[in-house]
N, C-alpha and C. Protein backbone atom coordinates (compact mmCIF):
# COMPACT_ATOMS: atom_id res chain seq x y z
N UNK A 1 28.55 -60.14 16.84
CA UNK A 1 28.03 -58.94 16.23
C UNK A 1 27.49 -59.22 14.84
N UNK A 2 28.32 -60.08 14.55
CA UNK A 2 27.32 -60.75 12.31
C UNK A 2 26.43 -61.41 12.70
N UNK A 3 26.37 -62.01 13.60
CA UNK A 3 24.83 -62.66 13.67
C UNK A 3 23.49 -61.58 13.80
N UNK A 4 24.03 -60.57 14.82
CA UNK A 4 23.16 -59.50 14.97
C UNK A 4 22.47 -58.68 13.95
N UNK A 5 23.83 -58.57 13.10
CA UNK A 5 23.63 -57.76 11.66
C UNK A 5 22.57 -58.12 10.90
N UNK A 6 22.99 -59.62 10.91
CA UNK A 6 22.79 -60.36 9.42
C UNK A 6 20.99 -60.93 9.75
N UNK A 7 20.51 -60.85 10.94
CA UNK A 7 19.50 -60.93 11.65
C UNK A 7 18.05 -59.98 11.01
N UNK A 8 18.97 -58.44 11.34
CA UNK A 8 18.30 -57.72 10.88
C UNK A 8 18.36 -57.29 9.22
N UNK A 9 19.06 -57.73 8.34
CA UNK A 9 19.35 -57.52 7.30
C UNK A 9 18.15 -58.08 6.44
N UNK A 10 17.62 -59.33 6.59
CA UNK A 10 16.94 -59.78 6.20
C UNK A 10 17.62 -61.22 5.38
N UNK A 11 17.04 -60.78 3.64
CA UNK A 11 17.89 -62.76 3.07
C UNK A 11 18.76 -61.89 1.90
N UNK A 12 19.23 -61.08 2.22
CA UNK A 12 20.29 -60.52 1.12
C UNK A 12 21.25 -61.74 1.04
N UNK A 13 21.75 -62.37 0.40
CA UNK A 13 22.52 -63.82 0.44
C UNK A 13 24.18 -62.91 0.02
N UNK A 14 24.69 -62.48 -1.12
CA UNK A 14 25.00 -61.46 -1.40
C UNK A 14 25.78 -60.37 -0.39
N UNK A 15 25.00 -59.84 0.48
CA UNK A 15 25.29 -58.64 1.40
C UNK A 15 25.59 -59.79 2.56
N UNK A 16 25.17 -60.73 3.01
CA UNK A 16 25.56 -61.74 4.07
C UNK A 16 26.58 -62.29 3.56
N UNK A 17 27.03 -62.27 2.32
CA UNK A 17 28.32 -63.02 1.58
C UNK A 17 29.36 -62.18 2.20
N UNK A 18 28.83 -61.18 1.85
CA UNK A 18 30.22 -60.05 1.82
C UNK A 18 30.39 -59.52 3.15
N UNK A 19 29.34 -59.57 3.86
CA UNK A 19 29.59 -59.41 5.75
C UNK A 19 30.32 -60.32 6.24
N UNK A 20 30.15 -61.44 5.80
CA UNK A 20 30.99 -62.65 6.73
C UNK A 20 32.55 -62.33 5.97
N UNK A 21 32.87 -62.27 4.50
CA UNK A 21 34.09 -62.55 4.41
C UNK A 21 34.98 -61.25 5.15
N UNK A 22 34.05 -59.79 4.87
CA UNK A 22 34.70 -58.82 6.15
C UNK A 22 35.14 -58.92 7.01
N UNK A 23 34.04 -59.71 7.49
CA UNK A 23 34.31 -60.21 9.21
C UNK A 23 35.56 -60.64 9.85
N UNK A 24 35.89 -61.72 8.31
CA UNK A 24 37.13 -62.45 8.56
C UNK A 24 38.02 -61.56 8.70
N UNK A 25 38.28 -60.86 7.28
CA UNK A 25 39.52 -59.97 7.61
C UNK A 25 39.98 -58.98 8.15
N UNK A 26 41.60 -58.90 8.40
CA UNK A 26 41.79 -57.74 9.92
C UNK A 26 42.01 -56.29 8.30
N UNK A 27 42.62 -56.79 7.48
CA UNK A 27 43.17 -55.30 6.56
C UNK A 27 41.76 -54.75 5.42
N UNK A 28 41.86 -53.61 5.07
CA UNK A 28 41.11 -53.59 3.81
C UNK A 28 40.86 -54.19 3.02
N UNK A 29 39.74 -54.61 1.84
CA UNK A 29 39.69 -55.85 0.93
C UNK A 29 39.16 -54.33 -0.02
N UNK A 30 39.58 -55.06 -1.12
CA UNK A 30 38.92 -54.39 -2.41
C UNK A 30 38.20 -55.48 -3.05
N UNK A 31 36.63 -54.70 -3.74
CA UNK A 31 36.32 -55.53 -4.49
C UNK A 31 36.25 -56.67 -5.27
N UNK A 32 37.57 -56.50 -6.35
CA UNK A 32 37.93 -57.85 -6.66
C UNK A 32 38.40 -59.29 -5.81
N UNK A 33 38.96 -58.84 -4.30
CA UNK A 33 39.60 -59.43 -3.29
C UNK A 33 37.65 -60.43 -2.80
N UNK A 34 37.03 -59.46 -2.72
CA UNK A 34 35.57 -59.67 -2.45
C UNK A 34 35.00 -60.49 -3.27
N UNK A 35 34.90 -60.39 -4.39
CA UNK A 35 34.50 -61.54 -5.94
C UNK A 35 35.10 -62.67 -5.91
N UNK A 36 36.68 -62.71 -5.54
CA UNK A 36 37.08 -64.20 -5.65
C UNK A 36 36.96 -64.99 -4.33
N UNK A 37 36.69 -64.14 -3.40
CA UNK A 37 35.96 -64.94 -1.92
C UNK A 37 34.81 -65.56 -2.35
N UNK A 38 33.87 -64.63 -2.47
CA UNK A 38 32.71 -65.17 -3.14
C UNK A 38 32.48 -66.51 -4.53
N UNK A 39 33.63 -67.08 -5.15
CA UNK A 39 33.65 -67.68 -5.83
C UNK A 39 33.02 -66.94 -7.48
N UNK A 40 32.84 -65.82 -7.73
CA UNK A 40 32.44 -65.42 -8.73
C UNK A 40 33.35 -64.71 -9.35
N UNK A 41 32.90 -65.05 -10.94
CA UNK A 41 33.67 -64.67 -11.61
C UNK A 41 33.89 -62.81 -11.97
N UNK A 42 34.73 -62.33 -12.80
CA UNK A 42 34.60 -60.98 -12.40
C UNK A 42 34.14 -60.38 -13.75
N UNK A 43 33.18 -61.01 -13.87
CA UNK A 43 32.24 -59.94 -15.46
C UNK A 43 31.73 -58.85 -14.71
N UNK A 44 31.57 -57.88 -15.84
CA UNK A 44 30.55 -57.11 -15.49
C UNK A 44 29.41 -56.88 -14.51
N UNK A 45 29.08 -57.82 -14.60
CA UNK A 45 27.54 -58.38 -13.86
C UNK A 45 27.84 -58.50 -12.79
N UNK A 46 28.90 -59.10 -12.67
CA UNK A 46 28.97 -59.45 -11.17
C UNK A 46 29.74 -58.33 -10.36
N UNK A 47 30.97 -57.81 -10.85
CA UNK A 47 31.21 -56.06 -10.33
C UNK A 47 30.40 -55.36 -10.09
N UNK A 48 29.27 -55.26 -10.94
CA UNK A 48 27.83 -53.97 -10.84
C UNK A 48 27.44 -54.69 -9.27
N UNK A 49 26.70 -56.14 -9.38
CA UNK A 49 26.07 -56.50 -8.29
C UNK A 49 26.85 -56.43 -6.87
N UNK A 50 28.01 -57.01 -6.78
CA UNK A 50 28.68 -56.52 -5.75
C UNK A 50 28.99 -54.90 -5.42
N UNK A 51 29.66 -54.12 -6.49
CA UNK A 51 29.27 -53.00 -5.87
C UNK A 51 27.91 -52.53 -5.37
N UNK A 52 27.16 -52.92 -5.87
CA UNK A 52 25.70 -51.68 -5.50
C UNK A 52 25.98 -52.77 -4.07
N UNK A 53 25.97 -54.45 -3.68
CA UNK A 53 25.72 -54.89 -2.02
C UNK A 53 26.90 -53.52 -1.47
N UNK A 54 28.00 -53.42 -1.92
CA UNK A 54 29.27 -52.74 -1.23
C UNK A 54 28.35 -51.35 -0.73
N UNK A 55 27.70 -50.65 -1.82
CA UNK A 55 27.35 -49.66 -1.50
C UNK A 55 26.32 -49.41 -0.35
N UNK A 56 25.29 -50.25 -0.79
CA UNK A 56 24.50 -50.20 0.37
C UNK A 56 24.73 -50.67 1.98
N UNK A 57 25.57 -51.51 2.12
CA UNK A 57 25.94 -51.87 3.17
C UNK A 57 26.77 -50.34 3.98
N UNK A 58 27.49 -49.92 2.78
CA UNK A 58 28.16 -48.96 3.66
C UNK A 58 27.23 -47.84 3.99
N UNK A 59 26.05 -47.47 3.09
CA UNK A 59 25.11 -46.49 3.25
C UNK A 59 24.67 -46.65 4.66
N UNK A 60 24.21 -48.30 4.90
CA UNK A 60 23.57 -48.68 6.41
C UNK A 60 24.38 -48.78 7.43
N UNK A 61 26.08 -48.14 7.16
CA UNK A 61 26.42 -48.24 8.14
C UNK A 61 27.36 -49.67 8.86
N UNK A 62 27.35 -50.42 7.89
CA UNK A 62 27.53 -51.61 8.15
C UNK A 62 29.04 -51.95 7.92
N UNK A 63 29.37 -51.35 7.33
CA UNK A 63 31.24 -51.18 6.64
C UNK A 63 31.55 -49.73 6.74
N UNK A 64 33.02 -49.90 6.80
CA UNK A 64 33.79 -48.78 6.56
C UNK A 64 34.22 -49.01 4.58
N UNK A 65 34.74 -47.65 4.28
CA UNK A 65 34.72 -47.68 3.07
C UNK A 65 36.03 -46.46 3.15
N UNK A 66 36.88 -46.57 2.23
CA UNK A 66 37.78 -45.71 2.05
C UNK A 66 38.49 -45.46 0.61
N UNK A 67 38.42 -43.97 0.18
CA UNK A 67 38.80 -43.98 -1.05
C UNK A 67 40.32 -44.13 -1.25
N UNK A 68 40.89 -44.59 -2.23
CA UNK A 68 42.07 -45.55 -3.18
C UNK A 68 42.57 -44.66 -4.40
N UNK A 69 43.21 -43.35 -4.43
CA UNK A 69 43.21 -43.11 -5.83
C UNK A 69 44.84 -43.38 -6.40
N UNK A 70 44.76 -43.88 -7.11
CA UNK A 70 45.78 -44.39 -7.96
C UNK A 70 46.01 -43.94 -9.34
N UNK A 71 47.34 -43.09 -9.54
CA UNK A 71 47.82 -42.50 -10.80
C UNK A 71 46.98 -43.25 -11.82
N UNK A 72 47.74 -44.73 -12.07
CA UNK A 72 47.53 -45.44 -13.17
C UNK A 72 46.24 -46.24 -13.05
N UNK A 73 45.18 -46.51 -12.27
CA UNK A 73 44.18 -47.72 -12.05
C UNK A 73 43.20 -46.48 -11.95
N UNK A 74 42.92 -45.25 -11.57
CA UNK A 74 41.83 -44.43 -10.81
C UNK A 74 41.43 -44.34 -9.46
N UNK A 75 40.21 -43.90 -9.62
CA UNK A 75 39.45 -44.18 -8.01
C UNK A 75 38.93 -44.96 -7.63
N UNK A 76 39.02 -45.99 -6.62
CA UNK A 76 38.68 -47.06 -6.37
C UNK A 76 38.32 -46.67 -5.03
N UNK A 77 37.55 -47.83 -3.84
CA UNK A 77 37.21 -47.96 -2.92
C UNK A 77 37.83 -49.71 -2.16
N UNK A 78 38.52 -49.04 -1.09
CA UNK A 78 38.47 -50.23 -0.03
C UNK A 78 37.70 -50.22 1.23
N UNK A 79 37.44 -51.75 1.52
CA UNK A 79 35.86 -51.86 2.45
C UNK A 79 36.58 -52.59 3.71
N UNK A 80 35.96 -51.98 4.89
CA UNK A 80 36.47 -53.33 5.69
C UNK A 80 34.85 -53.43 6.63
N UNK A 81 35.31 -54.00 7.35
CA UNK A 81 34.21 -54.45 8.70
C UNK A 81 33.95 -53.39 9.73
N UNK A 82 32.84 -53.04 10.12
CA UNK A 82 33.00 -52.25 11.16
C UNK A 82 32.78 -52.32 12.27
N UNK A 83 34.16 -52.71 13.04
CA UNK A 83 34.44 -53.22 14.50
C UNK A 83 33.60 -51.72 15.72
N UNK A 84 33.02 -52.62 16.61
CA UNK A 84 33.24 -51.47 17.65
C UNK A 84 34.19 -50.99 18.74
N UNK A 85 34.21 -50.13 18.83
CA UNK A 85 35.36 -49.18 19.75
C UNK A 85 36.01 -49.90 20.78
């Protein structure tokens, strides 16, 4: 099914980063869990860029996404893969 995806996705390198390490996993990943897969560090820059891949992927449908709110940390989002039925 990632080959299929990632087919039509085009050369997002980025959004194919973050599809495959989904892929792998069976539980939710959060962001930061996502950055140190990816080997990047967690500035700014690189949170903004991964979120907006996070976002759009889930816009297309491509991930599940679930909100995280936490007293002390806020609102956050966890992402997983989206298996079929």
């Amino acid at each position: 099914m990632l080959a299929a995806i990632i087919r039509v996705m085009g050369t997002g390198r980025l959004q194919r980063g973050i599809l495959a390490f989904l892929d792998e996993q069976r539980d939710w990943s959060r962001p930061k869990d996502i950055l140190a897969a990816l080997n990047r560090e967690p500035t700014p820059s690189n949170r903004a860029g991964v979120s907006r891949a996070l976002k759009g992927l889930w816009e297309r449908g491509l991930i599940d996404r679930v909100t995280l709110e936490l007293h002390s940390v806020g609102k956050s989002y966890l992402y997983k893969a989206r298996r079929p039925p």
